[in-house]
C-alpha atoms as a PDB file:
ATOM      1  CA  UNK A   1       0.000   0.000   0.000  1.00  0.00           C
ATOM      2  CA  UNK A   2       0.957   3.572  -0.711  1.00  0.00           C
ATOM      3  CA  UNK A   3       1.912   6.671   1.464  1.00  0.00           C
ATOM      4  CA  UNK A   4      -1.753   7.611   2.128  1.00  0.00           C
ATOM      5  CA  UNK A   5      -2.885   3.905   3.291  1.00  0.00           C
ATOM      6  CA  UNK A   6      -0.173   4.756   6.227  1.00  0.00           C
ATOM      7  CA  UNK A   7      -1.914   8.127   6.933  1.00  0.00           C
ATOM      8  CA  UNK A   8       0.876  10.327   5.557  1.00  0.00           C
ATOM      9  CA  UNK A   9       0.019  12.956   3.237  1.00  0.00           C
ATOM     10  CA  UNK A  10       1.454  12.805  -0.157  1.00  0.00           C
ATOM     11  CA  UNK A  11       2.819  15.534  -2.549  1.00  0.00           C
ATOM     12  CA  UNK A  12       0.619  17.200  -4.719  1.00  0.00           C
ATOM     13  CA  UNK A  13       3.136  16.042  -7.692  1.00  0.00           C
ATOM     14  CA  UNK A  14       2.720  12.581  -6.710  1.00  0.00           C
ATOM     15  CA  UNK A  15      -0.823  12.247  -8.731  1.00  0.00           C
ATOM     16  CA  UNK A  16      -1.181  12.927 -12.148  1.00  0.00           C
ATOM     17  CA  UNK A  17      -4.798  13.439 -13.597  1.00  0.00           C
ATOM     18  CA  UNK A  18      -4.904  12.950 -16.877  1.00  0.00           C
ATOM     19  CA  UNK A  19      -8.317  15.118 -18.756  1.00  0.00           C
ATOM     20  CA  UNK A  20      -8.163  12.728 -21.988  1.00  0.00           C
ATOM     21  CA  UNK A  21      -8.856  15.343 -25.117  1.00  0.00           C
ATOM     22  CA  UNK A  22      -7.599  18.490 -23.265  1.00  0.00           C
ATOM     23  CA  UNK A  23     -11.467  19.430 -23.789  1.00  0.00           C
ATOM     24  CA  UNK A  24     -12.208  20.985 -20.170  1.00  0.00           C
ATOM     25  CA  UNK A  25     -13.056  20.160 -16.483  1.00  0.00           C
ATOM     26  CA  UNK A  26     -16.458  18.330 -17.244  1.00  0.00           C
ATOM     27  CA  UNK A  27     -14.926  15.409 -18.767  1.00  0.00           C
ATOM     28  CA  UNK A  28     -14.324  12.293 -16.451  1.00  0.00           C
ATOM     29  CA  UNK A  29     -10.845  12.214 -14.882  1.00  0.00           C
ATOM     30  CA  UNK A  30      -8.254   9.404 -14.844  1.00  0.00           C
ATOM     31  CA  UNK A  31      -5.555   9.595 -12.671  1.00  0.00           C
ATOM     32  CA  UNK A  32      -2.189   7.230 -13.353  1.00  0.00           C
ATOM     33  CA  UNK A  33      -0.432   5.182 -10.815  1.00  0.00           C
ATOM     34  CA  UNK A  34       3.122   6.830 -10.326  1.00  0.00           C
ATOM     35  CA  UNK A  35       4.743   3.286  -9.671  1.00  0.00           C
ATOM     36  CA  UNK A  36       3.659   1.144 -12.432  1.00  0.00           C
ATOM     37  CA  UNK A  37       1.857   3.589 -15.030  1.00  0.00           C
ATOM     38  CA  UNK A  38      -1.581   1.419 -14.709  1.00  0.00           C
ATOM     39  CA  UNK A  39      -4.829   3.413 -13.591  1.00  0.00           C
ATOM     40  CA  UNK A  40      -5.799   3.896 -10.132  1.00  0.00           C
ATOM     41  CA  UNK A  41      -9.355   2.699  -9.612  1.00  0.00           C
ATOM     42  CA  UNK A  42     -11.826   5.293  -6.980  1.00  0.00           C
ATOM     43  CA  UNK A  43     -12.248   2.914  -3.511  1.00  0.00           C
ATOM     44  CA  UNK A  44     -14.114   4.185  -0.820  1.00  0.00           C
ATOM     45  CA  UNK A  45     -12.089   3.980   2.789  1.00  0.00           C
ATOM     46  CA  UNK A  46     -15.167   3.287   4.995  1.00  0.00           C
ATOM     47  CA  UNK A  47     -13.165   3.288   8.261  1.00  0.00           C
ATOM     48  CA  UNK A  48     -12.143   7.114   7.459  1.00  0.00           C
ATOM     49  CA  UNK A  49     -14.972   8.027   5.047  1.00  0.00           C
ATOM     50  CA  UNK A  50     -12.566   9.312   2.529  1.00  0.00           C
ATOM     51  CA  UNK A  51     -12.286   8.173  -1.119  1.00  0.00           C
ATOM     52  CA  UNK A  52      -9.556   6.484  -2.034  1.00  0.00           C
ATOM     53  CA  UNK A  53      -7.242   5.656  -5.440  1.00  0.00           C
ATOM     54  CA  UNK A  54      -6.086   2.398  -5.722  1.00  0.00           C
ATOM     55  CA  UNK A  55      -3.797   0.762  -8.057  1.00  0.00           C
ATOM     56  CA  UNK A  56      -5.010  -2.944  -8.765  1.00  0.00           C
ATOM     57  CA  UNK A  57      -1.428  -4.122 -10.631  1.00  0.00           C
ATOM     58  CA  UNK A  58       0.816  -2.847  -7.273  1.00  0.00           C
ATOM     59  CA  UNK A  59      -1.806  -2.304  -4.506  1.00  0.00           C
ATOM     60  CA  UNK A  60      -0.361   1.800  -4.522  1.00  0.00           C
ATOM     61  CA  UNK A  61      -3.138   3.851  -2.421  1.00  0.00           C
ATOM     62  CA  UNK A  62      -3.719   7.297  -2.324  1.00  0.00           C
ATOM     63  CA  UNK A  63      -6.545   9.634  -1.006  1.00  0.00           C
ATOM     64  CA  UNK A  64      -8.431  10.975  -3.458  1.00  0.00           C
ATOM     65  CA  UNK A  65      -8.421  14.855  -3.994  1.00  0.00           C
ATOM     66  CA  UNK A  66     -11.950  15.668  -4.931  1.00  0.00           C
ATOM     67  CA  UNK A  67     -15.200  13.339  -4.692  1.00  0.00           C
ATOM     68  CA  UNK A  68     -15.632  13.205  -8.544  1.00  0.00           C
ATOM     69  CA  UNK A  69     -15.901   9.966  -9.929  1.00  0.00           C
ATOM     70  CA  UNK A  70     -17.406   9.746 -13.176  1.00  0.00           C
ATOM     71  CA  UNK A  71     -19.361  13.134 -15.429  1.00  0.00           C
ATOM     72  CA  UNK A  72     -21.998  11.830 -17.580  1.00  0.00           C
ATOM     73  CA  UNK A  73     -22.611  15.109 -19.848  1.00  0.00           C
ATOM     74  CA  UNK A  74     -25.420  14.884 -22.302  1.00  0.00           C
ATOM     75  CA  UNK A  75     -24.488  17.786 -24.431  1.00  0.00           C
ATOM     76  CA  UNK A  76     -20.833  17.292 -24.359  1.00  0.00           C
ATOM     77  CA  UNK A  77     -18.225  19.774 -26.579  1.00  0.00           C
ATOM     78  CA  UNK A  78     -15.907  17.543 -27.112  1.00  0.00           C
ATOM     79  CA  UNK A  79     -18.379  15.656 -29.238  1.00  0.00           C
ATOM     80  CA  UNK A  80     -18.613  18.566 -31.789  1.00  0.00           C
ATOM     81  CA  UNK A  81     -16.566  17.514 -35.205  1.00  0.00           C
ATOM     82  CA  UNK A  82     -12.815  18.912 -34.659  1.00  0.00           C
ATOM     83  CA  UNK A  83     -12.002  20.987 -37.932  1.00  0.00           C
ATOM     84  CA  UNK A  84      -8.522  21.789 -36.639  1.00  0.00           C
ATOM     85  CA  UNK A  85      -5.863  23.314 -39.064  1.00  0.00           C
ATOM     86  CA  UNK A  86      -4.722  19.994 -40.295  1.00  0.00           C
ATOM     87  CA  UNK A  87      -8.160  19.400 -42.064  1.00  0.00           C
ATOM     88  CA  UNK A  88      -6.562  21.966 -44.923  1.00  0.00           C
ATOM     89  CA  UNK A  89      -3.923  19.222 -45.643  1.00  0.00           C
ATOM     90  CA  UNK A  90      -6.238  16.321 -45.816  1.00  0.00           C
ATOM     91  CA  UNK A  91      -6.028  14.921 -49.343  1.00  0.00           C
ATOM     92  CA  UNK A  92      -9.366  13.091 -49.457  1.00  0.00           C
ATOM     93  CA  UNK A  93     -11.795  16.429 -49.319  1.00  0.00           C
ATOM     94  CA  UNK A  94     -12.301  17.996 -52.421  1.00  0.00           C
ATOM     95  CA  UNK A  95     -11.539  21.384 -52.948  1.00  0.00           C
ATOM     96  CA  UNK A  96     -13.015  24.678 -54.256  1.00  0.00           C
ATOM     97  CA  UNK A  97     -11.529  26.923 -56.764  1.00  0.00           C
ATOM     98  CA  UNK A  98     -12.570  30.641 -56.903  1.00  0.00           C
ATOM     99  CA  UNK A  99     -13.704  31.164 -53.603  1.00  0.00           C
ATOM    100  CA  UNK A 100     -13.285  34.300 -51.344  1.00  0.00           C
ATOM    101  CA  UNK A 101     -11.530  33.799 -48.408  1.00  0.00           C
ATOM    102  CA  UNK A 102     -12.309  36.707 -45.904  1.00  0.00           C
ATOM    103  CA  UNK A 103      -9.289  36.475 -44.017  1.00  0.00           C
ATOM    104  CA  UNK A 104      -6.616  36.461 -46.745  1.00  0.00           C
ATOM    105  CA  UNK A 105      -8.566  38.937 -48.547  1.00  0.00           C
ATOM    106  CA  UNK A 106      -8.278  41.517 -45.458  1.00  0.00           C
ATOM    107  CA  UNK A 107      -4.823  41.211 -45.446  1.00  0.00           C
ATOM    108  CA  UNK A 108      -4.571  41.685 -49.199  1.00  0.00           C
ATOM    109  CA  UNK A 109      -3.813  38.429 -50.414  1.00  0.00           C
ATOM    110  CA  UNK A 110      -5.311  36.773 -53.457  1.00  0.00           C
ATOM    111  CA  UNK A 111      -5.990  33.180 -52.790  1.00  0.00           C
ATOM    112  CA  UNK A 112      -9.181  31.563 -53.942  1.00  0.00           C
ATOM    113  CA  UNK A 113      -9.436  27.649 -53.082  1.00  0.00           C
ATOM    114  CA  UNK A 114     -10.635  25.973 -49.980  1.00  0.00           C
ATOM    115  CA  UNK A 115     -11.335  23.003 -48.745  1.00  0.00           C
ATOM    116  CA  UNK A 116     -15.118  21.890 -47.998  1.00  0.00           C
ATOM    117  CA  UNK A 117     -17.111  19.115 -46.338  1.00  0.00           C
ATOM    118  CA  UNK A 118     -20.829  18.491 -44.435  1.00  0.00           C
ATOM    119  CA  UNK A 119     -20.714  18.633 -40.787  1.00  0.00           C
ATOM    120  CA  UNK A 120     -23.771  18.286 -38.519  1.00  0.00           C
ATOM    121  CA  UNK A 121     -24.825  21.826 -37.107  1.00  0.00           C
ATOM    122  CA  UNK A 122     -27.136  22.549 -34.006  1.00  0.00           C
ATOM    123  CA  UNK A 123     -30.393  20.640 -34.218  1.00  0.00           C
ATOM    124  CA  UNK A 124     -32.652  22.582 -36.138  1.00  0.00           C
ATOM    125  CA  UNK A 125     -30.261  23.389 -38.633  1.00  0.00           C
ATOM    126  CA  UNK A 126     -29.134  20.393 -40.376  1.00  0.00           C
ATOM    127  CA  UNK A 127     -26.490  20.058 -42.332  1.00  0.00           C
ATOM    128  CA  UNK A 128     -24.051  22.924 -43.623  1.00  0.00           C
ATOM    129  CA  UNK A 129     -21.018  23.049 -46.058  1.00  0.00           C
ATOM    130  CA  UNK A 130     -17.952  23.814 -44.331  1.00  0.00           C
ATOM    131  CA  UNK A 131     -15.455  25.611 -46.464  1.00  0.00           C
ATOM    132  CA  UNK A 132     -11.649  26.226 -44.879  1.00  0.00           C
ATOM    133  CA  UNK A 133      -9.353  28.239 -46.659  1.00  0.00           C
ATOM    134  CA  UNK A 134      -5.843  26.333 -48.030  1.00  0.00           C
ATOM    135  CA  UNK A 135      -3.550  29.318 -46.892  1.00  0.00           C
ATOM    136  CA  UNK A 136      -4.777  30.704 -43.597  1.00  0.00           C
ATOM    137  CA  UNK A 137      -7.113  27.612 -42.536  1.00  0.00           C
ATOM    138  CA  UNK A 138      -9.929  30.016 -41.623  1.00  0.00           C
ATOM    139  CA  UNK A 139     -13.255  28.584 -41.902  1.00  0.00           C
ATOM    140  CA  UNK A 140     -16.989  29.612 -42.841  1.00  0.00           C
ATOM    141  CA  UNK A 141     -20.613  28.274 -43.530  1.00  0.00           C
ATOM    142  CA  UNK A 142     -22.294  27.835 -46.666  1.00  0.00           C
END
């Protein structure tokens, strides 16, 4: 048993959370075992009524430092369709000749084709054409 099984606190550095996705605080945690690299499972300590981490490979236990478990978001972010600035170099989408980009065109540059594909909007609004320009990867609706 770990450090906090004995009653000793442990370092703050000690615990590593990992928020898989980077896409916020709502997303459920997983915190890493610092001894073997396996994950540490929530346990609750019903002598001391604390919540406890506990490694199942090496038996490592630490105390736990908030009471969240597991976030079950129905409208989660994350789930929205990632157009990042890599989608520009994707050879698979077609692209668009002779189209405006706003961006390049403010800053006086004459480039004119853009990638495009569907993506799911809110709801009500169906389906829209997403165009992203080649050179600057900004990105508008159609």
């Amino acid at each position: 048993a770990g450090d906090a099984a004995r009653g000793e606190a442990l370092p703050r550095g000690d615990q590593r959370a990992l928020m898989g996705g980077g896409a916020g605080a709502r997303q459920t945690p997983f915190w890493i075992c610092p001894e073997c690299g396996n994950m540490l499972h929530p346990k609750e300590d019903k002598a001391r009524r604390e919540l406890m981490r506990v490694c199942r490979n090496c038996k490592r236990t630490d105390r736990a430092e908030s009471n969240l478990v597991n976030v079950n978001d129905l409208k989660p972010e994350a789930m929205a369709v990632d157009q990042g600035a890599d989608t520009i170099k994707d050879p698979t989408l077609p692209r668009a000749n002779n189209t405006k980009c706003l961006s390049c065109e403010s800053e006086g540059n004459d480039h004119s084709t853009a990638v495009f594909f569907q993506a799911p909007m809110k709801q009500d609004e169906g389906m829209k054409l997403i165009f992203m320009c080649t050179r600057c990867a900004y990105k508008w609706k159609q």
